[in-house]
Protein backbone atom coordinates (compact mmCIF):
# COMPACT_ATOMS: atom_id res chain seq x y z
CA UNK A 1 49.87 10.91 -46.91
CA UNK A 2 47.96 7.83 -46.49
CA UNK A 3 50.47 5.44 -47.90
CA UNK A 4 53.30 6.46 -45.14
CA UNK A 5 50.82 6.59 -42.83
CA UNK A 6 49.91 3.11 -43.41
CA UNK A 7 53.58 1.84 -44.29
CA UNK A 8 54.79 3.70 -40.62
CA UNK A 9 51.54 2.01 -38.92
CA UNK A 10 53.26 -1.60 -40.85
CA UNK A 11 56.67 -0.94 -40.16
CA UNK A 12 55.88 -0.48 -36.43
CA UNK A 13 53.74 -3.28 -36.13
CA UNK A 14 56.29 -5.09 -37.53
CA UNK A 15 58.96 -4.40 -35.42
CA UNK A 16 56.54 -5.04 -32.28
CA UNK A 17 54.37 -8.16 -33.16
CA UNK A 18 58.13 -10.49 -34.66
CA UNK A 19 59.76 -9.75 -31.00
CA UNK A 20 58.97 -13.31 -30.16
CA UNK A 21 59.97 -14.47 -33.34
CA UNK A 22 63.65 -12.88 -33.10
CA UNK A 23 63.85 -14.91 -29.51
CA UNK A 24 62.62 -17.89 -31.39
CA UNK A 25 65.11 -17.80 -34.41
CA UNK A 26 67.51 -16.50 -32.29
CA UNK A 27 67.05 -19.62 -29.77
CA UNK A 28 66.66 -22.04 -33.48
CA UNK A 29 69.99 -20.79 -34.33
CA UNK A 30 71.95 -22.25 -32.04
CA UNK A 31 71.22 -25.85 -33.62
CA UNK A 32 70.76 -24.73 -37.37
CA UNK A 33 71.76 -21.22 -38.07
CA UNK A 34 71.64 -21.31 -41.74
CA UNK A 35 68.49 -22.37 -41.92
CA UNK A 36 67.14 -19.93 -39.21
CA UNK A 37 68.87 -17.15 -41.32
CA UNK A 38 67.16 -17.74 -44.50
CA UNK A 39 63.83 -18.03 -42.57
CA UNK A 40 64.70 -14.34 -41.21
CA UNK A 41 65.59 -13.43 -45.08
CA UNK A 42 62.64 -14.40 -46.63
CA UNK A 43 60.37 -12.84 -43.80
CA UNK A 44 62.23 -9.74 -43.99
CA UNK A 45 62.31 -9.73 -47.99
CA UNK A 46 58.26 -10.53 -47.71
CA UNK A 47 57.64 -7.47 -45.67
CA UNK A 48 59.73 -5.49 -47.74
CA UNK A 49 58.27 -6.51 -50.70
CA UNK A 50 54.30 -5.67 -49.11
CA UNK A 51 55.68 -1.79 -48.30
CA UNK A 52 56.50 -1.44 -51.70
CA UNK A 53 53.07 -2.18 -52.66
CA UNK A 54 51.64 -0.30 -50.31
CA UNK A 55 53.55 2.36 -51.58
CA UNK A 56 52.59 1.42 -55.35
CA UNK A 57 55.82 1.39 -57.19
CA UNK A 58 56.36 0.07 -60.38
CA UNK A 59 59.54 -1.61 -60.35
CA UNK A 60 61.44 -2.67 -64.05
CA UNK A 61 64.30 -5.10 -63.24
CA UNK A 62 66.91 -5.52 -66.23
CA UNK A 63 69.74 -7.89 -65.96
CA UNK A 64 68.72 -9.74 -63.22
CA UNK A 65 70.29 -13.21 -64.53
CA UNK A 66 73.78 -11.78 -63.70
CA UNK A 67 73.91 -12.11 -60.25
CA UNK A 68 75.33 -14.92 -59.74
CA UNK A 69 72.75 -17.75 -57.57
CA UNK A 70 75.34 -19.85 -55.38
CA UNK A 71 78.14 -18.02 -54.61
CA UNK A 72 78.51 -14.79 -52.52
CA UNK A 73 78.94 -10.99 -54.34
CA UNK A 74 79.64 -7.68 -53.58
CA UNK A 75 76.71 -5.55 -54.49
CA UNK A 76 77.41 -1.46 -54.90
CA UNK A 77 74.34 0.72 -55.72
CA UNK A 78 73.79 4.29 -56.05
CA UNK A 79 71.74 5.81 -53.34
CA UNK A 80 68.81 8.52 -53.33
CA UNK A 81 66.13 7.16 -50.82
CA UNK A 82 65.62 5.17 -48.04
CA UNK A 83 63.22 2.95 -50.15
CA UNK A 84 66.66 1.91 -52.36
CA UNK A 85 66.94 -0.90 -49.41
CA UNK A 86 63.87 -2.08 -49.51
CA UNK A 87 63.80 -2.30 -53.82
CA UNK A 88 67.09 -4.63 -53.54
CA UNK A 89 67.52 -6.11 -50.07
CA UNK A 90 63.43 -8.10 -51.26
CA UNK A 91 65.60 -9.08 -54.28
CA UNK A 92 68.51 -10.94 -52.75
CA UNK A 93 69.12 -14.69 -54.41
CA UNK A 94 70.83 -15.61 -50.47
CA UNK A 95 72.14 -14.44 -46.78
CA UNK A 96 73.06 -10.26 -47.67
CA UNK A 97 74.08 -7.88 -45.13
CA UNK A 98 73.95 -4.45 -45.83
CA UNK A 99 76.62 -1.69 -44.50
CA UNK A 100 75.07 0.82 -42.72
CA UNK A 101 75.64 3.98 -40.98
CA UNK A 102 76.41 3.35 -37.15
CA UNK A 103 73.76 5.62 -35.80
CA UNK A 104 71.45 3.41 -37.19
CA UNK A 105 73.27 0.58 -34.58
CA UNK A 106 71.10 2.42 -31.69
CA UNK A 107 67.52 1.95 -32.99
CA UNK A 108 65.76 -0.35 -31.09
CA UNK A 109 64.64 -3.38 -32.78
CA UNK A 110 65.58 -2.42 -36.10
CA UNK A 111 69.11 -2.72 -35.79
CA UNK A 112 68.21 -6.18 -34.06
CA UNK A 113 66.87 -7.19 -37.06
CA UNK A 114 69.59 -5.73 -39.06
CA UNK A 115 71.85 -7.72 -36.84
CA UNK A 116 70.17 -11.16 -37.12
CA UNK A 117 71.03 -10.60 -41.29
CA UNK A 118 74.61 -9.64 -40.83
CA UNK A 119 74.42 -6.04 -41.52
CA UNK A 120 77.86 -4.16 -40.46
CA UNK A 121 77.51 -0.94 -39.04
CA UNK A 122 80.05 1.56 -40.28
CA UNK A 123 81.52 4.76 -38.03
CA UNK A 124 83.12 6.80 -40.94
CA UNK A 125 84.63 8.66 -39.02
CA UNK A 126 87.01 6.63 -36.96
CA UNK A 127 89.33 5.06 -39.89
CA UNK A 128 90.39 2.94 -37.38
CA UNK A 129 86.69 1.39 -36.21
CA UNK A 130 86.29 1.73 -40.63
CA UNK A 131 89.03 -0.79 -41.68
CA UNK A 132 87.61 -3.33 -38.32
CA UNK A 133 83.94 -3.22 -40.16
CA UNK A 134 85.55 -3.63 -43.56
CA UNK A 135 87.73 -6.77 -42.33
CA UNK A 136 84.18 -8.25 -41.02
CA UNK A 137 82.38 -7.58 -44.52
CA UNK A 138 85.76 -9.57 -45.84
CA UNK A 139 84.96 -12.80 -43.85
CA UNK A 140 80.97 -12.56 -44.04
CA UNK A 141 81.76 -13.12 -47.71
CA UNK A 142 84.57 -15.81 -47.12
CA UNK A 143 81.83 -17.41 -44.98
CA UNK A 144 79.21 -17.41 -48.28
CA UNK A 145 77.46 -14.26 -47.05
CA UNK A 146 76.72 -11.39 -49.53
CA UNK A 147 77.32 -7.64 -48.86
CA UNK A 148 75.76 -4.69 -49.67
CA UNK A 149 76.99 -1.69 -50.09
CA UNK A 150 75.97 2.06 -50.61
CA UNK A 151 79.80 3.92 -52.00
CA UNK A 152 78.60 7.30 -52.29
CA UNK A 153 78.52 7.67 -48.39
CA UNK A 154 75.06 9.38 -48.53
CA UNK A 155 72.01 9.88 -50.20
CA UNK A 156 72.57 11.92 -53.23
CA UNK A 157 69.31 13.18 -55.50
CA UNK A 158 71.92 14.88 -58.29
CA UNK A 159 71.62 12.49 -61.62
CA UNK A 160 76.01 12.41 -61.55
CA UNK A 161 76.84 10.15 -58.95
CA UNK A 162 79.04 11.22 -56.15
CA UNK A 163 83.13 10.18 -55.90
CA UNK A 164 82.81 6.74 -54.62
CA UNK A 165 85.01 5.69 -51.44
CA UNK A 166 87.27 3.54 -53.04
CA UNK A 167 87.88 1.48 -49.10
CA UNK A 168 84.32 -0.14 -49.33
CA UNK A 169 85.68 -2.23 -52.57
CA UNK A 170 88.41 -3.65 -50.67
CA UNK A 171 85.61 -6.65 -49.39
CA UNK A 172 85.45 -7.52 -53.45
CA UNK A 173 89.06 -7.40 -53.66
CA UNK A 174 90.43 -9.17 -50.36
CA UNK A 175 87.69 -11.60 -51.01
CA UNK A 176 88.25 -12.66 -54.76
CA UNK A 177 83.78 -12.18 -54.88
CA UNK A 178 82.70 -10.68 -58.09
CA UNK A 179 81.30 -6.72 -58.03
CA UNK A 180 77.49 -6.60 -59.26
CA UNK A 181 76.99 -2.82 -59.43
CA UNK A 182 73.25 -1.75 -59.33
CA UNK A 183 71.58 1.32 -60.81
CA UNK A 184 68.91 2.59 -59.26
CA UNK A 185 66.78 4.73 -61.11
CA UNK A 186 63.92 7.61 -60.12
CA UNK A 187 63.53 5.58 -56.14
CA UNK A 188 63.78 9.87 -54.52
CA UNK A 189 60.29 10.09 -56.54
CA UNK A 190 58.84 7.70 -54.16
CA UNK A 191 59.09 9.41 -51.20
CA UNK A 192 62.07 11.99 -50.37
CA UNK A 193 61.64 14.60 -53.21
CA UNK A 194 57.91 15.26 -51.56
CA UNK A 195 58.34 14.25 -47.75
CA UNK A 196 56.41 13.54 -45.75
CA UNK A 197 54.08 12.29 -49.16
CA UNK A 198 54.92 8.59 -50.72
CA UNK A 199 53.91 8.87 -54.35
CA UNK A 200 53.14 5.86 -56.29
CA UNK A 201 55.92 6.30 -59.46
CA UNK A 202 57.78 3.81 -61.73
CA UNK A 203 61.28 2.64 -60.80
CA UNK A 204 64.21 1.03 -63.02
CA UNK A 205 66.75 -1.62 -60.57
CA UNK A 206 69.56 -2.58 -63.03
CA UNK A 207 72.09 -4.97 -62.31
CA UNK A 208 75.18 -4.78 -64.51
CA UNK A 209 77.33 -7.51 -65.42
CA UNK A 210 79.57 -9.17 -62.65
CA UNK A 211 83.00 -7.46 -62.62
CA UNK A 212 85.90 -9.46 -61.14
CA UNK A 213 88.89 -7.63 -59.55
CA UNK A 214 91.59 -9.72 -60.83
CA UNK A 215 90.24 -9.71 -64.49
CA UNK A 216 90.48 -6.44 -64.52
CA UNK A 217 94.07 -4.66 -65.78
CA UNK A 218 96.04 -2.95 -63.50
CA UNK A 219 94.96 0.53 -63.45
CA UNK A 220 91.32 -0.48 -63.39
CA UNK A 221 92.09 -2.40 -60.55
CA UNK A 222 94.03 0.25 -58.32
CA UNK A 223 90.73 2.42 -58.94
CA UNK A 224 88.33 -0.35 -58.75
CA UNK A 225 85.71 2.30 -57.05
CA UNK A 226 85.84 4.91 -60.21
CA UNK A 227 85.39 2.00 -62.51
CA UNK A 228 82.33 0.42 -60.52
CA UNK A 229 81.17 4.18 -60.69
CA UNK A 230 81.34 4.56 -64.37
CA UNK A 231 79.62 1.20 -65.26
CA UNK A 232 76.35 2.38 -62.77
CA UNK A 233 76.58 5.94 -64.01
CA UNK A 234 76.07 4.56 -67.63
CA UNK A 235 72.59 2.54 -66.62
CA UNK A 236 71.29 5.24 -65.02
CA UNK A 237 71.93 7.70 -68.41
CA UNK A 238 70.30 4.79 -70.18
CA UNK A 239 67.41 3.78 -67.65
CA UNK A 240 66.69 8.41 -66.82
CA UNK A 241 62.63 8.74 -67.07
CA UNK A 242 61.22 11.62 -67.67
């Protein structure tokens, strides 16, 4: 109990005491936005990185060499905990914005800070609204911006991965960006599978090779999601702890 005690007590402190530096990157922005971006990143990705020690997980990373450094990807991950951001958004080479829910677009300072590093905010259910957020995620990558993305729709605990929503590849394949799928392995045992306890544990983050759409034949292609699927579903049979 003391760890999410003390990692609520940081988040919030957070969230309160870098007000005035959102106004000043925001403000910095207007002459130099990349730069003011990456500045965001990296103090985003620090704090990220402190809550995970605070919450004492021991992270393995495998295949980290093939994401590629300069040029923007599509990253799909299984999901099972709110911590699965935290493990691969402190990880990102460049600019990423993840795709989120949209209720998350109403919490106060958070979702400014989601904002400020180009995270979409998804309404599934208004197809309509869906395809608008999908055609943004297409030019954030056209514009050298990364995208994250969490297929399964939800968190899901089970070890066989849910049926992933095959619309959410369409930013890798409008885009020509290569696919880097990511397993994420045992990140419940942190903190969902005892809320409200965070338990120190050890977690495998596997990236898989890049996978290009148009490399791909024609049938893998027209079920691009199903094939992503299969190549995460075999790290995390390789990468299960016991």
């Amino acid at each position: 109990m003391i760890r999410f005690l003390l990692i609520a007590a940081f988040l919030i402190l957070y969230l309160v005491l870098t007000i005035p530096i959102l106004i000043i990157e925001w403000i910095l922005g207007k002459f130099n936005k990349p730069a003011s971006d990456m500045r965001s990143l990296r103090l985003v990705q620090w704090a990220f990185r402190l809550m995970l020690k605070i919450a004492g997980t021991q992270i393995t990373v495998i295949g980290e060499e093939n994401v590629p450094a300069n040029e923007p990807v599509l990253y799909v991950a299984n999901h099972s905990s709110y911590f699965d951001i935290l493990l691969t958004y402190s990880r990102c080479p460049g600019l990423t914005g993840y795709i989120a829910k949209k209720s998350m677009e109403k919490t106060p300072l958070l979702s400014n800070w989601m904002k400020r590093l180009h995270c979409l905010f998804l309404d599934r259910d208004n197809i309509k609204e869906g395809l608008k957020t999908i055609l943004i995620g297409i030019e954030k990558v056209k514009q050298g911006i990364s995208i994250c993305i969490f297929p399964e729709g939800t968190r899901n605990y089970e070890k066989e991965l849910l049926p992933f929503k095959e619309g959410s590849l369409k930013i890798a394949e409008k885009s020509g960006c290569a696919i880097i799928p990511i397993a994420i392995t045992n990140s419940s045992e942190i903190f969902e599978k005892h809320f409200p306890r965070i338990k120190s544990c050890k977690v495998v983050l596997e990236y898989g090779k890049p996978i290009y759409p148009k490399t791909l034949d024609k049938q893998e292609q027209k079920f691009l999601g199903a094939y992503t699927q299969k190549k995460i579903q075999e790290m995390l049979d390789k990468n299960k702890i016991d």
